[in-house]
N, C-alpha and C. Protein backbone atom coordinates (compact mmCIF):
# COMPACT_ATOMS: atom_id res chain seq x y z
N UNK A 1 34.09 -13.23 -0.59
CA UNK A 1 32.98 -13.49 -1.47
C UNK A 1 32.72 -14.98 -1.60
N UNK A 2 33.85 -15.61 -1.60
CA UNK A 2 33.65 -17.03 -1.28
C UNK A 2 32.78 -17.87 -0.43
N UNK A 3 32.72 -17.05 0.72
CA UNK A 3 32.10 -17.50 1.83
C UNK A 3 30.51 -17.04 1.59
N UNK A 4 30.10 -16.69 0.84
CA UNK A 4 28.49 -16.08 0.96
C UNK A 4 28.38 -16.35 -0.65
N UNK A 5 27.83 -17.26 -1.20
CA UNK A 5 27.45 -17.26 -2.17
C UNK A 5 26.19 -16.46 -3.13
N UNK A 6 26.61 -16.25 -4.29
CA UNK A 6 25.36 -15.62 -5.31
C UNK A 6 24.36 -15.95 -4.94
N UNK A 7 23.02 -15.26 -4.62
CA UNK A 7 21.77 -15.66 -4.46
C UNK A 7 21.65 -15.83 -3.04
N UNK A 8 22.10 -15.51 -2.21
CA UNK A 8 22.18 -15.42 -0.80
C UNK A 8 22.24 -14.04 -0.08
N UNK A 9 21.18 -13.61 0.72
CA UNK A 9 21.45 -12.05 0.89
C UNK A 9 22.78 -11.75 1.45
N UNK A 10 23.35 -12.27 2.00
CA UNK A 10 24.39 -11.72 2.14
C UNK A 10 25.97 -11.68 1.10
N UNK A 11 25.58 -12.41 0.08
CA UNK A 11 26.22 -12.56 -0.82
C UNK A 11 25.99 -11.80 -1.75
N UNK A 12 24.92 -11.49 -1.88
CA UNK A 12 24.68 -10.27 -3.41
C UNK A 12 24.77 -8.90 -2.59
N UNK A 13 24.17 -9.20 -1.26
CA UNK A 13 24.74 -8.04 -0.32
C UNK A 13 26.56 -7.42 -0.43
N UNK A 14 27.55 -8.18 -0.45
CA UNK A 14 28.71 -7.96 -0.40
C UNK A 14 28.90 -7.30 -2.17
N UNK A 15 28.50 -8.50 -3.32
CA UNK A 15 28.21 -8.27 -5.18
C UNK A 15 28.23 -7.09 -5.25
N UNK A 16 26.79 -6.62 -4.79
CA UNK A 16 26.34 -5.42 -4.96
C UNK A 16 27.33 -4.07 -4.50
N UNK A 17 27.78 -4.43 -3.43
CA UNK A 17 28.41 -3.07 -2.83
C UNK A 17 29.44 -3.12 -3.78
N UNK A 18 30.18 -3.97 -4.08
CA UNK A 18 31.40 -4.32 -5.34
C UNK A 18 31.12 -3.17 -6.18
N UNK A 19 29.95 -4.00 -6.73
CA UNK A 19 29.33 -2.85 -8.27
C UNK A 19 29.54 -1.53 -7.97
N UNK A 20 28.80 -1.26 -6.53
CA UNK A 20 28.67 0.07 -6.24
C UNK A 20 30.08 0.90 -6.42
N UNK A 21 31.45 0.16 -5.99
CA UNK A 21 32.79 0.89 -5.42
C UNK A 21 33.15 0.87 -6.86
N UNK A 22 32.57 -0.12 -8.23
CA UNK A 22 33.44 0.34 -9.84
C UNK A 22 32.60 1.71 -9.96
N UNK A 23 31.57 2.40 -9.17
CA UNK A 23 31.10 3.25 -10.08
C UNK A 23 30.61 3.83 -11.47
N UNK A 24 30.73 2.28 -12.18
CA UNK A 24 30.23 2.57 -13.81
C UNK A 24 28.46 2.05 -13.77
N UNK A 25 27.31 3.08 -13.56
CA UNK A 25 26.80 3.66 -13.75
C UNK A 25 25.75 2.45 -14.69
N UNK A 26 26.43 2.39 -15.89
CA UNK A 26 25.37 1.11 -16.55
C UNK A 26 25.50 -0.12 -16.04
N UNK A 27 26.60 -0.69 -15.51
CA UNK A 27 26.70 -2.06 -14.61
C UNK A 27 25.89 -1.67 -13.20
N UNK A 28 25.50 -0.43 -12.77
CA UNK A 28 25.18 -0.73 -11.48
C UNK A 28 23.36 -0.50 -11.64
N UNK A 29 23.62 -0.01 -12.99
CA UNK A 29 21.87 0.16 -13.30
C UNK A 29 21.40 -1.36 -13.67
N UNK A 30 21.96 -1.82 -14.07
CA UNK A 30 21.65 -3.43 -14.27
C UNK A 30 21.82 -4.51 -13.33
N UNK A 31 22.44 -3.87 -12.36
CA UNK A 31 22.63 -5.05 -11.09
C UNK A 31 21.81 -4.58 -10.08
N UNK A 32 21.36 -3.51 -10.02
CA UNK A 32 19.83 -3.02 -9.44
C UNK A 32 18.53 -3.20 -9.92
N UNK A 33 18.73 -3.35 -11.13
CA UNK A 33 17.90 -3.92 -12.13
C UNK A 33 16.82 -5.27 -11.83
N UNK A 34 18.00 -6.22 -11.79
CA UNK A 34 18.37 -7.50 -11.53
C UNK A 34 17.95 -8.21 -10.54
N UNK A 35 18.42 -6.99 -9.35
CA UNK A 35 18.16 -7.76 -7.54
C UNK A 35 17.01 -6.93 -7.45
N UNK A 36 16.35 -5.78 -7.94
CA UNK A 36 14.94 -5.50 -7.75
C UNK A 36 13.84 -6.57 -7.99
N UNK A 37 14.38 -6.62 -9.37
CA UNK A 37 12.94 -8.10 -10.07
C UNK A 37 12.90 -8.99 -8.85
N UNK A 38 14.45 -9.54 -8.65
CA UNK A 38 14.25 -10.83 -8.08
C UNK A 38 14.09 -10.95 -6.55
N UNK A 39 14.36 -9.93 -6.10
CA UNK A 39 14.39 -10.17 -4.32
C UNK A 39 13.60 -8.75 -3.29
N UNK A 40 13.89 -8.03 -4.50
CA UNK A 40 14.04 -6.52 -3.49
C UNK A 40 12.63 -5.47 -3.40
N UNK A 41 11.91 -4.66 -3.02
CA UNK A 41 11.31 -4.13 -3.43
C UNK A 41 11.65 -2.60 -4.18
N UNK A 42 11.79 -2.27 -5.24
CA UNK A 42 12.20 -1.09 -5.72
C UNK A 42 11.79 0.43 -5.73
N UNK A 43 12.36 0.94 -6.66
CA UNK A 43 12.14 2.82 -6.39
C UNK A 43 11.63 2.31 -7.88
N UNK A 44 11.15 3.59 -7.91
CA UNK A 44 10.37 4.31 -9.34
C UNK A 44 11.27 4.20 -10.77
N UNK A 45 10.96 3.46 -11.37
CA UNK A 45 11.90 3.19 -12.60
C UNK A 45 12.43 4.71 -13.11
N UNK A 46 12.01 5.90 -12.86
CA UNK A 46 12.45 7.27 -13.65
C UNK A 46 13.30 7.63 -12.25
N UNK A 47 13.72 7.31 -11.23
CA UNK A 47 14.25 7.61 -10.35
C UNK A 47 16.12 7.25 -10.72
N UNK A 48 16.95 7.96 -10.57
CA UNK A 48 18.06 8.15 -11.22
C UNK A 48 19.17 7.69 -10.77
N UNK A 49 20.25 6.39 -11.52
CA UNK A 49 20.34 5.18 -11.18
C UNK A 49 20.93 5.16 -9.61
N UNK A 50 21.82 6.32 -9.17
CA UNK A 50 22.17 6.47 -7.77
C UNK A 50 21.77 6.25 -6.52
N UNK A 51 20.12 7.39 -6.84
CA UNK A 51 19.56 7.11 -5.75
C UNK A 51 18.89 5.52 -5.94
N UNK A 52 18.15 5.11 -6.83
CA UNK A 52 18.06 3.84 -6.88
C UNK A 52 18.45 2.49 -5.91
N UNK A 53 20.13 2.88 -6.48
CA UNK A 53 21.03 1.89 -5.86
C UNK A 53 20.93 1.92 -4.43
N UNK A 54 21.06 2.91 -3.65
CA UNK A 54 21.09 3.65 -2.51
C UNK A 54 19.82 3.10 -1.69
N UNK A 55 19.00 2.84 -2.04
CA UNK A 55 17.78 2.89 -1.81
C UNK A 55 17.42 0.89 -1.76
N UNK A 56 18.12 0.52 -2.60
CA UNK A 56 18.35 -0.85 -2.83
C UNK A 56 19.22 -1.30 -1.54
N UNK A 57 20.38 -0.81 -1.46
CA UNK A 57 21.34 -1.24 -0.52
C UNK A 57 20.70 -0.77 1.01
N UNK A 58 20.05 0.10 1.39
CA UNK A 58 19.32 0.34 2.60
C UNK A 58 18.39 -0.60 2.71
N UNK A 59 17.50 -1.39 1.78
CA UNK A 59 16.54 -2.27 2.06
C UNK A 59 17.50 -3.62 2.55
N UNK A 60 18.64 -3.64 1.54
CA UNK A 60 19.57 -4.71 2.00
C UNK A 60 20.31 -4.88 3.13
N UNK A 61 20.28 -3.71 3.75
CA UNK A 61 21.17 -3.63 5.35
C UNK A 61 20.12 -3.83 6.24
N UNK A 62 19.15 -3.19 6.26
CA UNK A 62 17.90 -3.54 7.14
C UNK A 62 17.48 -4.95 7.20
N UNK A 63 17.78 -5.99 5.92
CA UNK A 63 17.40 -7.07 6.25
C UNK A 63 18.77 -7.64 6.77
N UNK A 64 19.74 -7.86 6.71
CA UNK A 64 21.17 -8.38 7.31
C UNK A 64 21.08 -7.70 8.15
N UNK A 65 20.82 -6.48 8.86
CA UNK A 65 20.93 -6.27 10.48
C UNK A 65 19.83 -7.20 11.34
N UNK A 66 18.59 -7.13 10.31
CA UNK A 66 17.47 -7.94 10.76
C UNK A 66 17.84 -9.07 11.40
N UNK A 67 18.30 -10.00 10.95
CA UNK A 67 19.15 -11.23 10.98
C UNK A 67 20.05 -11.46 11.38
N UNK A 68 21.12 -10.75 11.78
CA UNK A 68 21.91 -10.36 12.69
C UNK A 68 21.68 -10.03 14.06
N UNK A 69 20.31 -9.53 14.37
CA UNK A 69 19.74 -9.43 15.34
C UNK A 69 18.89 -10.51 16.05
N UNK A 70 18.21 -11.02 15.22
CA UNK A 70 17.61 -11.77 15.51
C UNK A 70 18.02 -12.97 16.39
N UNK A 71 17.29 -13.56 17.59
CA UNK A 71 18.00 -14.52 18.73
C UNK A 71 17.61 -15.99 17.80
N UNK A 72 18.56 -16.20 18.20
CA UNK A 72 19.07 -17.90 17.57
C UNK A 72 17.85 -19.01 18.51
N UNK A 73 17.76 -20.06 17.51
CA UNK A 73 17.01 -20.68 18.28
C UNK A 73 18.05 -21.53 19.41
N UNK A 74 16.87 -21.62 20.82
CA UNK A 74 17.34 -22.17 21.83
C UNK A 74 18.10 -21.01 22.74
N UNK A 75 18.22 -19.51 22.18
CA UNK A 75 18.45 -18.86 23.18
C UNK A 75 17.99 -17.86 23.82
């Protein structure tokens, strides 16, 4: 976690999955909450906090594979 700091997709990328593995439900509704406003595009606020999350973390792998894929400049 050290290595990828807060506010860095791949850093709230790693946060997030954290939240996900405590499984408490109101911390993960608020840390979806959180990275929706600020980065993500979201699900339907009546949509139920699981799939939510789920749905959050797929937008988040698609962009880190994105980027991961992507050719470096100069090659």
């Amino acid at each position: 976690m050290n290595q990828h700091p807060q506010g860095t997709d791949i850093g709230d990328y790693v946060r997030f999955v954290l939240v996900l593995a405590a499984q408490d439900d109101s911390h993960t509704l608020a840390v979806t909450e959180k990275l929706t406003d600020s980065y993500w595009t979201g699900t339907a606020r009546g949509v139920p906090t699981r799939a939510r999350a789920l749905h959050l973390l797929g937008q988040m792998l698609t962009k880190a594979r994105a980027g991961l894929t992507r050719p470096r400049a100069g090659q």
